[in-house]
Structures are given as C-alpha cells and as structure tokens.
Protein backbone atom coordinates (compact mmCIF):
# COMPACT_ATOMS: atom_id res chain seq x y z
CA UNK A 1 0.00 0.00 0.00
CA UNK A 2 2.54 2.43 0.91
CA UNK A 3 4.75 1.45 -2.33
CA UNK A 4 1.34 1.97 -4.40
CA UNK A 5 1.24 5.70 -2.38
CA UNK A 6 4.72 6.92 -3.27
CA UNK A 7 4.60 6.06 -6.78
CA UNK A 8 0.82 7.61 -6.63
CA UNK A 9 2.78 10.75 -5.78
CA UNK A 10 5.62 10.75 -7.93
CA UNK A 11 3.53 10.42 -10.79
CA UNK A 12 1.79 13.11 -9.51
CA UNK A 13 4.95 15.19 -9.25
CA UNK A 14 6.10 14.01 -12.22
CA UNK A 15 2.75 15.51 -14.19
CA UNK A 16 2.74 18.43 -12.32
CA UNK A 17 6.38 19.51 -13.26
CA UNK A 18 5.40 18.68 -17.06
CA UNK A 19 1.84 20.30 -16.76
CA UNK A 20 1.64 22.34 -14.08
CA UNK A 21 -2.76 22.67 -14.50
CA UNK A 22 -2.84 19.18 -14.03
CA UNK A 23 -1.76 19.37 -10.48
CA UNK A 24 -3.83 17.29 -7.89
CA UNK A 25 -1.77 18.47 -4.86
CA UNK A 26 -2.24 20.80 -1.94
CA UNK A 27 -1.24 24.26 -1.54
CA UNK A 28 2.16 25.06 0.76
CA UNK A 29 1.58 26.72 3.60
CA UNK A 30 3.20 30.23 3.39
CA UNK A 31 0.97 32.35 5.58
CA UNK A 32 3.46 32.25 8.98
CA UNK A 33 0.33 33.05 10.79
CA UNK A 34 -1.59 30.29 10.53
CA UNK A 35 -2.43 28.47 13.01
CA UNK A 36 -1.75 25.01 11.20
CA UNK A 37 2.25 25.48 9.51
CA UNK A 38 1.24 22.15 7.77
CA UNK A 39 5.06 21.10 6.75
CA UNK A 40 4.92 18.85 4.02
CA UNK A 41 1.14 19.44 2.60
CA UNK A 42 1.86 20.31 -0.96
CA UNK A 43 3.29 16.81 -1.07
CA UNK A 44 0.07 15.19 -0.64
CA UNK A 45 -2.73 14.85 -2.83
CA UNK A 46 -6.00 16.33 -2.20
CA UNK A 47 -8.59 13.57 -1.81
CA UNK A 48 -10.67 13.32 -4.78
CA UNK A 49 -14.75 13.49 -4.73
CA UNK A 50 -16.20 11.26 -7.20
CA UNK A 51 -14.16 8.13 -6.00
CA UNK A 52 -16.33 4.86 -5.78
CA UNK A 53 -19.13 7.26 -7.72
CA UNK A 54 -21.20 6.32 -10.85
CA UNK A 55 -23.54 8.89 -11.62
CA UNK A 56 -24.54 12.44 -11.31
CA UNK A 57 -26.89 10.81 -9.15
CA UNK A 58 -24.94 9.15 -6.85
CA UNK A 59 -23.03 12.81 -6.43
CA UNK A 60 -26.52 14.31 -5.53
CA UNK A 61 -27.70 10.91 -3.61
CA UNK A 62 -24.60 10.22 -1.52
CA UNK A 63 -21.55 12.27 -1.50
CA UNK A 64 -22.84 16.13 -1.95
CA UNK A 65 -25.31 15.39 1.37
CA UNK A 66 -22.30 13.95 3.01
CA UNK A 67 -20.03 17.45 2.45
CA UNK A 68 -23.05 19.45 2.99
CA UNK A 69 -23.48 17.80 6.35
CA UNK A 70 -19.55 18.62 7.59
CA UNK A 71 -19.58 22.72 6.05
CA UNK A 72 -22.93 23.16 8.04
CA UNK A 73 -21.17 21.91 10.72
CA UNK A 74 -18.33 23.86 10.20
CA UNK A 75 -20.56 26.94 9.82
CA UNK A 76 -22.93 26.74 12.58
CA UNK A 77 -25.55 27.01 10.19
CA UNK A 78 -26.26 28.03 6.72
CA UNK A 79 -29.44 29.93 7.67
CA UNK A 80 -31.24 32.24 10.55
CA UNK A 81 -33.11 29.48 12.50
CA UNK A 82 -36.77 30.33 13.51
CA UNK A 83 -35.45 32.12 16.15
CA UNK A 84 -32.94 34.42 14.40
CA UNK A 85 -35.93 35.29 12.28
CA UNK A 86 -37.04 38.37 14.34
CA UNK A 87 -34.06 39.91 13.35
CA UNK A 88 -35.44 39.94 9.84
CA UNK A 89 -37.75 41.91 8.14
CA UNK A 90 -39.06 42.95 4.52
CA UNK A 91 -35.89 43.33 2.09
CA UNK A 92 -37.92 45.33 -0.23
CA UNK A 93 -38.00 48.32 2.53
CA UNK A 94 -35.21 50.23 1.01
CA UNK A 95 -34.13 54.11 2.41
CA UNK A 96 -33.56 55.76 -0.85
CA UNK A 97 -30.90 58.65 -0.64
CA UNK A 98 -30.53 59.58 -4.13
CA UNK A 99 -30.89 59.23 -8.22
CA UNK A 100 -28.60 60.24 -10.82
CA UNK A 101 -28.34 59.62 -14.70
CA UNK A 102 -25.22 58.26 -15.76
CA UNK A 103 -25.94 58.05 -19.50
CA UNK A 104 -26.84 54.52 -20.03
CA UNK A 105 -27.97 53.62 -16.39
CA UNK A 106 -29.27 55.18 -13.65
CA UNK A 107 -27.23 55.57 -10.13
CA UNK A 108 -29.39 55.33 -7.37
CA UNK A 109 -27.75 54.92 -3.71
CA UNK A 110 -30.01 53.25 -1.21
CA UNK A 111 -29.61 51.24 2.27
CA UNK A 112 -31.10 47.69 2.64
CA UNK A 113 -32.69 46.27 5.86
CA UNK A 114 -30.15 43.57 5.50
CA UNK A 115 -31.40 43.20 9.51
CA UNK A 116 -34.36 45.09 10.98
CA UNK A 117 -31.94 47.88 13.10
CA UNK A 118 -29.20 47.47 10.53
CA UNK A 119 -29.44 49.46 7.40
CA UNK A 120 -26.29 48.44 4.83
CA UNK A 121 -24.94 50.56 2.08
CA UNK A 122 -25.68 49.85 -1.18
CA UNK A 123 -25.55 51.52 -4.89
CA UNK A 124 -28.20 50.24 -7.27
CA UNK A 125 -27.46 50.56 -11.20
CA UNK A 126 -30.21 50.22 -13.56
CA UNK A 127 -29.72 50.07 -17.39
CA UNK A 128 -31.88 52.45 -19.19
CA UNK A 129 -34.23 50.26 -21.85
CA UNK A 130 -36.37 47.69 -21.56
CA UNK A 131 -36.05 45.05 -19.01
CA UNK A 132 -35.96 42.51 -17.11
CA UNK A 133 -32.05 42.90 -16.98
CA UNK A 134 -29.60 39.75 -15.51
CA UNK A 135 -28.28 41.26 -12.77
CA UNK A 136 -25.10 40.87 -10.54
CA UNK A 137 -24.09 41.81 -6.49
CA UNK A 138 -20.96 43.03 -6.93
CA UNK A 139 -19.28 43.67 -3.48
CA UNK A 140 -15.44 45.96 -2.75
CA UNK A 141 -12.89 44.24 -1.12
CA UNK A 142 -10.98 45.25 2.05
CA UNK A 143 -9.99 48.88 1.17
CA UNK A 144 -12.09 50.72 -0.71
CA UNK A 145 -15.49 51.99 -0.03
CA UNK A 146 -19.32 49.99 -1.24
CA UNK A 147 -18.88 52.47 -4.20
CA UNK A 148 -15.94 51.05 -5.93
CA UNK A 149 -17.71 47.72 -7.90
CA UNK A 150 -19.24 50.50 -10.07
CA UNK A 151 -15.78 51.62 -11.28
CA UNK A 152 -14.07 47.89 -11.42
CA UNK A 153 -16.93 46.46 -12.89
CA UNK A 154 -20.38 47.79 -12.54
CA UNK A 155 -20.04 50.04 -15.32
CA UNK A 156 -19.05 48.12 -17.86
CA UNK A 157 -21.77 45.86 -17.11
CA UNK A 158 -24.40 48.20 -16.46
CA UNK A 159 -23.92 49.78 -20.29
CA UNK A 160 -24.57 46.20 -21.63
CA UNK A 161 -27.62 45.53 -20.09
CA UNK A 162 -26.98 44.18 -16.27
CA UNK A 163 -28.45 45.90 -13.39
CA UNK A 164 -25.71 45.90 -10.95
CA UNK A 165 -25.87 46.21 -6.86
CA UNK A 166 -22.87 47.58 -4.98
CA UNK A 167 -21.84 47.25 -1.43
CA UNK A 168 -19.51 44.90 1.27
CA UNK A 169 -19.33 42.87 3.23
CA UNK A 170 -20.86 43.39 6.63
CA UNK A 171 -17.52 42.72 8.50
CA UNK A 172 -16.71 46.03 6.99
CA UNK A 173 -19.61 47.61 8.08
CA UNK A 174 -22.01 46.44 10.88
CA UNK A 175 -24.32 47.22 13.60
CA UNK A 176 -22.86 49.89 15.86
CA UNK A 177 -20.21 50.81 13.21
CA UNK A 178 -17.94 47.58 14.56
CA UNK A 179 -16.11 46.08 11.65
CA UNK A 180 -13.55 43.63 11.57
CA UNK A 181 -10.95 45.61 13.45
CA UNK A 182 -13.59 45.94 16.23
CA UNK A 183 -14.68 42.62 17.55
CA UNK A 184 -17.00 41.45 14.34
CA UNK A 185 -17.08 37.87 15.58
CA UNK A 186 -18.38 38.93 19.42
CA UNK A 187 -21.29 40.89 17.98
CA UNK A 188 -22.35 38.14 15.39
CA UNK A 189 -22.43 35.64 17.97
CA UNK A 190 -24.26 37.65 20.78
CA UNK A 191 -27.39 37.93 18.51
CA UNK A 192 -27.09 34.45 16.71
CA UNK A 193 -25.08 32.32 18.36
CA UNK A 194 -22.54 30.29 16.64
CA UNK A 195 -23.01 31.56 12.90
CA UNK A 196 -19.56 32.05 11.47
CA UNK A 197 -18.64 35.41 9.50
CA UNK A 198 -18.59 33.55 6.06
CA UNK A 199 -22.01 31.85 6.98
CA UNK A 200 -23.56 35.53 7.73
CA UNK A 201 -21.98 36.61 4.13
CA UNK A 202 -23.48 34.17 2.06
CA UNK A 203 -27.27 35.26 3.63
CA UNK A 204 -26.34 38.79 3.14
CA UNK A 205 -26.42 38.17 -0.56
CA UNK A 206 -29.33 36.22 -0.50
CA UNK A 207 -31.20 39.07 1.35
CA UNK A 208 -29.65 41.20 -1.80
CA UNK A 209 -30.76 38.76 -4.14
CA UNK A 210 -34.54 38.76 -2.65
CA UNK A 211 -34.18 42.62 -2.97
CA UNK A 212 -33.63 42.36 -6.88
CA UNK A 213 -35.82 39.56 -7.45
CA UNK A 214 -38.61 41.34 -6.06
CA UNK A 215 -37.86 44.41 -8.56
CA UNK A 216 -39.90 44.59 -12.04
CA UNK A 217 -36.12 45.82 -14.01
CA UNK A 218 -34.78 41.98 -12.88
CA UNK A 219 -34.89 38.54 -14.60
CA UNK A 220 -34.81 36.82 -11.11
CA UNK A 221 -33.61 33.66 -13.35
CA UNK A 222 -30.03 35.22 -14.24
CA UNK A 223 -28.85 36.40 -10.76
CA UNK A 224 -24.95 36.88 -10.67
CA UNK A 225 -22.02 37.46 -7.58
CA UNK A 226 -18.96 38.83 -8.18
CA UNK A 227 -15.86 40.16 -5.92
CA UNK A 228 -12.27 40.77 -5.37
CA UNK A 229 -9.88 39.59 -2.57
CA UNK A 230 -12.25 39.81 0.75
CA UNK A 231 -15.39 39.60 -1.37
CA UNK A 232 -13.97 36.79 -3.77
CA UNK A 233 -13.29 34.77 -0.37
CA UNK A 234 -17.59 35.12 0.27
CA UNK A 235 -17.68 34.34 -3.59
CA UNK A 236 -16.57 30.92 -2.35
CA UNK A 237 -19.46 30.72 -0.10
CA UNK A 238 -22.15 31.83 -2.38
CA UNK A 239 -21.25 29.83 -5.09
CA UNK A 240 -21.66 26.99 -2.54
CA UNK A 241 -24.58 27.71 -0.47
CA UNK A 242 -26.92 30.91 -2.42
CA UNK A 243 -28.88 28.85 -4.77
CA UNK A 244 -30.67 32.36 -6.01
CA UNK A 245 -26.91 32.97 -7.58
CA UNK A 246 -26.51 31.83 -10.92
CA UNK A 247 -23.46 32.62 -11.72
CA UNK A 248 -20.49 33.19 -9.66
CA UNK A 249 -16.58 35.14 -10.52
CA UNK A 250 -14.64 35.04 -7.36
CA UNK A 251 -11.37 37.30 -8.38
CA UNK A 252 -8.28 36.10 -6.08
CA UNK A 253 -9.44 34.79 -2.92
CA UNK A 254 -6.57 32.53 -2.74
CA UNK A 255 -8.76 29.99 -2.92
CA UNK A 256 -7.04 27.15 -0.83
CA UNK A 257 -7.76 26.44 3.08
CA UNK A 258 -4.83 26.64 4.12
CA UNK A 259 -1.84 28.25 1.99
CA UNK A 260 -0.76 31.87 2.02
CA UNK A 261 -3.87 33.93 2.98
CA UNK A 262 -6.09 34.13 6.50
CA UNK A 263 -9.17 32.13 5.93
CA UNK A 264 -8.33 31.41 9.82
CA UNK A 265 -9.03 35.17 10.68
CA UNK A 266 -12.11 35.42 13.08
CA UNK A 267 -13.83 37.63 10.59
CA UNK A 268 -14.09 34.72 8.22
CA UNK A 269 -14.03 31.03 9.98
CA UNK A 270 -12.47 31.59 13.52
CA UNK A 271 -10.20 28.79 13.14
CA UNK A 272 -9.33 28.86 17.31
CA UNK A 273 -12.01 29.86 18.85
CA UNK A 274 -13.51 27.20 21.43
CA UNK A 275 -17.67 26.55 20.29
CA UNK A 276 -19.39 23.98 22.93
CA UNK A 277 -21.39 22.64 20.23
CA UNK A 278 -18.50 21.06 17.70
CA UNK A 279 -19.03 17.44 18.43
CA UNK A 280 -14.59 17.29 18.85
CA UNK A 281 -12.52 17.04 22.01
CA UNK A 282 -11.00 20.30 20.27
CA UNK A 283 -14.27 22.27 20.02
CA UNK A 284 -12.51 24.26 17.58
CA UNK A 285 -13.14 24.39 13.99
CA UNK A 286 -10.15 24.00 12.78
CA UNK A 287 -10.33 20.56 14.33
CA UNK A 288 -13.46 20.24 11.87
CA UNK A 289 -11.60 20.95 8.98
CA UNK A 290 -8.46 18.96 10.38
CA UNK A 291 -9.89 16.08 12.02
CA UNK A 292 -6.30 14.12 11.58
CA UNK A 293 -3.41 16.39 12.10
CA UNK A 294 -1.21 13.88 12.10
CA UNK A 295 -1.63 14.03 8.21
CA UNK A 296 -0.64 16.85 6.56
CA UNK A 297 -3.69 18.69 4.38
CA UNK A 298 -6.78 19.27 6.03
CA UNK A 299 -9.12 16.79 5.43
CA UNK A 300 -11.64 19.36 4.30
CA UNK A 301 -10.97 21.97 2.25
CA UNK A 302 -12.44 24.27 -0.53
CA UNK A 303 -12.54 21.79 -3.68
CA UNK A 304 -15.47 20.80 -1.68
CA UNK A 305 -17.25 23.95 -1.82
CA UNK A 306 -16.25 24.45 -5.46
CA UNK A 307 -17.98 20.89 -5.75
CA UNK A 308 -20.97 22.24 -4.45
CA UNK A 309 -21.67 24.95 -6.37
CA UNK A 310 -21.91 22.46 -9.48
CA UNK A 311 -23.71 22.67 -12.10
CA UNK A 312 -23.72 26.27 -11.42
CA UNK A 313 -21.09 28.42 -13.95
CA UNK A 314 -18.27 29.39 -11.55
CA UNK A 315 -14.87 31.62 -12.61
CA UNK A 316 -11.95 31.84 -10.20
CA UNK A 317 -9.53 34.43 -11.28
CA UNK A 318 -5.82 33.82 -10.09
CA UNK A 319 -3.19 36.91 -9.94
CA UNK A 320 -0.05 34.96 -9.94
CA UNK A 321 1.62 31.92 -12.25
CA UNK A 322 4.34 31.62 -10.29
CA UNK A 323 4.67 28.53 -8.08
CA UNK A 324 3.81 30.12 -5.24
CA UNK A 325 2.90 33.67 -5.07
CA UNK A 326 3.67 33.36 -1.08
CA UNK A 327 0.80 35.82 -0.18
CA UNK A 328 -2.91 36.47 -1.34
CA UNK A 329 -2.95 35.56 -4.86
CA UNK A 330 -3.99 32.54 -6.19
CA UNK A 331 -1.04 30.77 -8.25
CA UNK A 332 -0.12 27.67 -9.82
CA UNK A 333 -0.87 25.76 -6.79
CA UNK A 334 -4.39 26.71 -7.14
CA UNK A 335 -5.24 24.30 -9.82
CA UNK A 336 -5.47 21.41 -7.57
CA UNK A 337 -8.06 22.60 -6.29
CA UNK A 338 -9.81 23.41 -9.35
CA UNK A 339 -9.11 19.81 -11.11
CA UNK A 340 -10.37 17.89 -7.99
CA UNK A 341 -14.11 19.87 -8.31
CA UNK A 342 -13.88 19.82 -12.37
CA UNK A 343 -14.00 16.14 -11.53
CA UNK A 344 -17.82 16.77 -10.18
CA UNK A 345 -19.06 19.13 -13.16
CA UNK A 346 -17.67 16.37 -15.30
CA UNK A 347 -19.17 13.78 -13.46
CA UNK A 348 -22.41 16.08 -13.94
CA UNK A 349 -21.80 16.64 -17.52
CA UNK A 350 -20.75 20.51 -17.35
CA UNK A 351 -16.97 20.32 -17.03
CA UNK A 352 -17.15 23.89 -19.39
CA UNK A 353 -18.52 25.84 -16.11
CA UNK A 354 -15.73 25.86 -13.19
CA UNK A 355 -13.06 27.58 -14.86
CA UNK A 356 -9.72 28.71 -13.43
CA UNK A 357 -7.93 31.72 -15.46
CA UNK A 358 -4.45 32.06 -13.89
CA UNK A 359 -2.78 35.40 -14.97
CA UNK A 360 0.12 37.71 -14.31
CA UNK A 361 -2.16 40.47 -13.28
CA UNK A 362 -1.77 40.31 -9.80
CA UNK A 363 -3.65 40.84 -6.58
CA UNK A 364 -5.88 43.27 -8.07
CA UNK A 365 -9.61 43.62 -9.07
CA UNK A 366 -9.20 44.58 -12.80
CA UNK A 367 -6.07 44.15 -15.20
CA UNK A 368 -5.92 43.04 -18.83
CA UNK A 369 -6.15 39.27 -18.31
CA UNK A 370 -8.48 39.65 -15.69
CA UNK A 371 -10.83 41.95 -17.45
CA UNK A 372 -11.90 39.95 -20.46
CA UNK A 373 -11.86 36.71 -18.30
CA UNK A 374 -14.85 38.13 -15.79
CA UNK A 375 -16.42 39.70 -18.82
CA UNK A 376 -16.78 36.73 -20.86
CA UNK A 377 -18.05 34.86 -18.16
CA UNK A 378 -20.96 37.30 -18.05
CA UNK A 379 -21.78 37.83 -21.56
CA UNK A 380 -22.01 34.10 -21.86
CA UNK A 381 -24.00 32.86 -18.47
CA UNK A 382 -25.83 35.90 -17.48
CA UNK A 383 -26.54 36.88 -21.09
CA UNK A 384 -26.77 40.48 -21.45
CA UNK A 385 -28.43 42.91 -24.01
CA UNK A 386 -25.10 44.25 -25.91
CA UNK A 387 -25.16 48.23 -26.58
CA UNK A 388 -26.77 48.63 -30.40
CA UNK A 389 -24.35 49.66 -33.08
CA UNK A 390 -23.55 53.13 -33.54
C-alpha cells in the first residue's frame, strides 16, 4: 500500500512539473500566521470526490449530502433558525438617498434592511431600456469603499444591459459601526449564536438577491455574484450555499484552506475559537476541517465547496503563475483545487462551467487578463443585451 502511495505521488509530481494545470496536490503553507504550519502538505494529494461514484446521481444521492453535512457543521448554520428570524424583516424596505443619470444607467444609492436595526450601504445601477435585466451583487474588497464595484466592474456591465448592486461585506460595516478591526465575531455571535462570518456573508447576498428579485427591471432567473480579494473569499461561499446565484466570478481569494492567505481570521471562519457545540474534544473548527493532524492537508478543504456549487457556472480568477505567489494571490498551486471539483461538473456533464484563469495580473480587481476573463463569463451565463451599433 505504501509502495502503491509513493509512486501515486511521484507520478503526480512528475505531471505536475510537465503540466503544471494538471496538479492534484495541496497548496504550501506560506501564511506564517496560521495556526496550522502544515510542513509537508503540498506533497500530498488532495482527496478526490467522485471516488467509488457512478452517476450524477450518486453525487446528488450520496456524496454532496455527506459534504453538505460537515460545512454546516463547520458553519454553525447556513441559515437564521426560527429564532434568528425576528431579526429579519421585509428586504424590499429600502431608504432611498438619491438618483442620478449616468448616461446609459441610472445611479441610485439606497440602504437595505439587510437586519431590521441594521441598514447596509448599497448603490443600485439600472440600465436604461427595456427590461428585465440579468443582474449581478458586486461587493469591494478590504480597502475601498461599497462604491468602488461601479468603477471595477459595474459600469461596464451596467452599459450592456446588467443591473448591478454595490456594497460589502458586513464585517466592513455592521451594527454599531464595529467592523472587523472591532470585535466582528463577538457581535455576530451575541445575537445568533454560533453563525460564522462567512455563513452571515453568504445570507447577506441572499437578502440582496430577494431585494432584486422582487424588482420589475430583474430577470430573477439570471442572478450573478462577483468580488475581489475579501469579497472573492464570500464568492466561495455563495457559489456553494446561495442557490438564487446563478453565476459566480470570485477574483483572487486565494482559494485554498490553508496556503498563504487568512481564511483562519475570526472575521471569516475563527479557526481557534472554542464553540461547545463542535461534536470534537478540540471544540474548535479547525479541528473540523483537520480532524487528523497527524496528516498533513486538512481533510476538508475548498474543492469541496467548489464541488458544491456544481452545475452552477463558476470563474476563479488567479493573480499569480508563479509557483507560489507566497501571499494572497492565487497561483499555480491553485489548480489542484480546481481539477479535484472539475472532476464533479464532469461527473455532472458541465466540465465547461468551473473555470480557473491564472494570470500575471496580480492581486488586483481589474487588469488586462483579468478583465476579459470576468467579462466573458458574463456575456455568456448571465446573457446580457449588448449596446446597439452606432
């Protein structure tokens, strides 16, 4: 068995050093913060999903309920449970600020009732013609204000037919004006219990979705997410669990668990933090994700998510082709990931809609490999009016 294992692997190695998008391994850990160093991880190959399976069936039958059942675990929950509902209200409730006619579209800033005493910040861009328009949530990264989509991308989509919604995440902006800086986690937690930060995300955009969908301008059918670095990590999550989402672009989230970014932040999945209810001796979720640490890779990671989102059309953007881009950019290293949840579409019959572009453009939300890559995606999944000839 263990002969059978090491020439597994140096096959493996072998085909990765001739074809480095055929790799099947995991990503190095480079982030010296994490919690899990991991020596020896990109050595090993990522468990594959479709082993033992026959059908699209038995992926919808037996294995999808199966990784379903350990991310809700991971997650708390997916969803407010009857409880959280109070906290809820009507979407369609919006505080209107402004309007303002951009030539092809109309700007109109507004806050959502994303909870009943929490009003987010949004910008709502509607194409000027005659509807119902695809449209896309488009939320800013880390930096930058709820405003900046419209410049990176909700322009350019808005002139060819897509209404477009702006904003952030709420661990940029949240009840009481705490953000991630300011003890996110504590205040998700006190109202909901144990409902981690990329959990909340993913029903934030459903709330945004219900918001469009309930609009005359919309085709609720052709519903699309797209983000950049923070907001390409939640891209993750909605492509996985928002089943209102159509289409998904997630643009460098550094896509792996565990490699050189900070899923393990508390603003995101609170790797360390003790929860009474995770059925380990840990109580931790990284010991969720890890189960065996005695092995290096986590036993769950996000080709599983990836797999989820299937059949849906899903575009992960990388910044880097170098080996390892030792930071936030998704590189060569990436494609593992990618391969082992192509393996579901194709199982599925869809292989054509996970898609991994890996450029040279870096960690950035718009560049000229990037650009047509995100835009494409659109145009073909989301289908768009075009501008007429002039």
């Amino acid at each position: 068995m263990l002969r059978k294992l090491t020439l597994g692997l140096l096959c493996a190695a072998a085909g990765m050093a001739a074809d480095p998008s055929a790799r099947l391994t995991y990503h190095r850990v480079t982030n010296p913060r994490s919690p899990a160093p991991e020596p020896g991880a990109e050595t090993q190959i990522i468990p594959s999903l479709v082993e033992g399976l026959h059908s699209a069936a038995d992926w919808h039958q037996r294995r999808r309920p199966e990784i379903l059942k350990v991310w809700t675990q991971i997650l708390g929950k997916l969803e407010p449970t009857p409880e959280d509902r109070k906290w809820f209200g009507d979407i369609r409730r919006a505080v209107y600020h402004s309007q303002e006619d951009c030539g092809a579209y109309t700007r109109i800033r507004l806050d959502l009732p994303i909870e009943k005493d929490f009003l987010q910040k949004h910008l709502l861009l509607v194409p000027k013609g005659r509807g119902p328009f695809p449209a896309v949530i488009a939320w800013t990264s880390t930096s930058p204000d709820f405003t900046m989509p419209e410049q990176w991308w909700g322009r350019w989509l808005a002139e060819r037919g897509c209404v477009v919604l702006t904003s952030w995440s709420f661990i940029r902006y949240y009840r009481g004006g705490t953000s991630y800086r300011q003890g996110i986690p504590d205040v998700l937690y006190q109202r909901f219990g144990r409902w981690l930060p990329m959990a909340k995300m993913v029903h934030d955009v459903r709330r945004e979705a219900a918001f469009l969908r309930a609009r005359k301008e919309v085709d609720a059918r052709r519903l699309g997410f797209l983000g950049f670095s923070l907001s390409a990590k939640a891209a993750v999550y909605v492509g996985a669990f928002a089943r209102e989402i159509a289409a998904v672009v997630s643009v460098d989230p550094h896509i792996a668990v565990n490699g050189g970014t900070n899923w393990f932040a508390p603003w995101y999945l609170d790797w360390l933090r003790p929860f009474p209810d995770i059925p380990t001796p840990e109580k931790t979720v990284l010991s969720l994700l890890n189960p065996d640490p005695r092995r290096p890779g986590f036993e769950h990671d996000h080709h599983e998510l990836l797999a989820l989102a299937a059949p849906k059309p899903f575009l992960l953007i990388g910044g880097s082709q170098t080996e390892d881009a030792g930071g936030d950019s998704d590189d060569l290293q990436s494609w593992g990931y990618v391969n082992r949840a192509r393996e579901v579409y194709r199982l599925l019959g869809v292989a054509d809609r996970l898609t991994y572009v890996s450029t040279a453009d870096g960690h950035r939300a718009n560049g000229p490999n990037i650009d047509p890559a995100w835009q494409q995606f659109f145009l073909r999944w989301l289908k768009p009016a075009r501008p007429p000839a002039r």
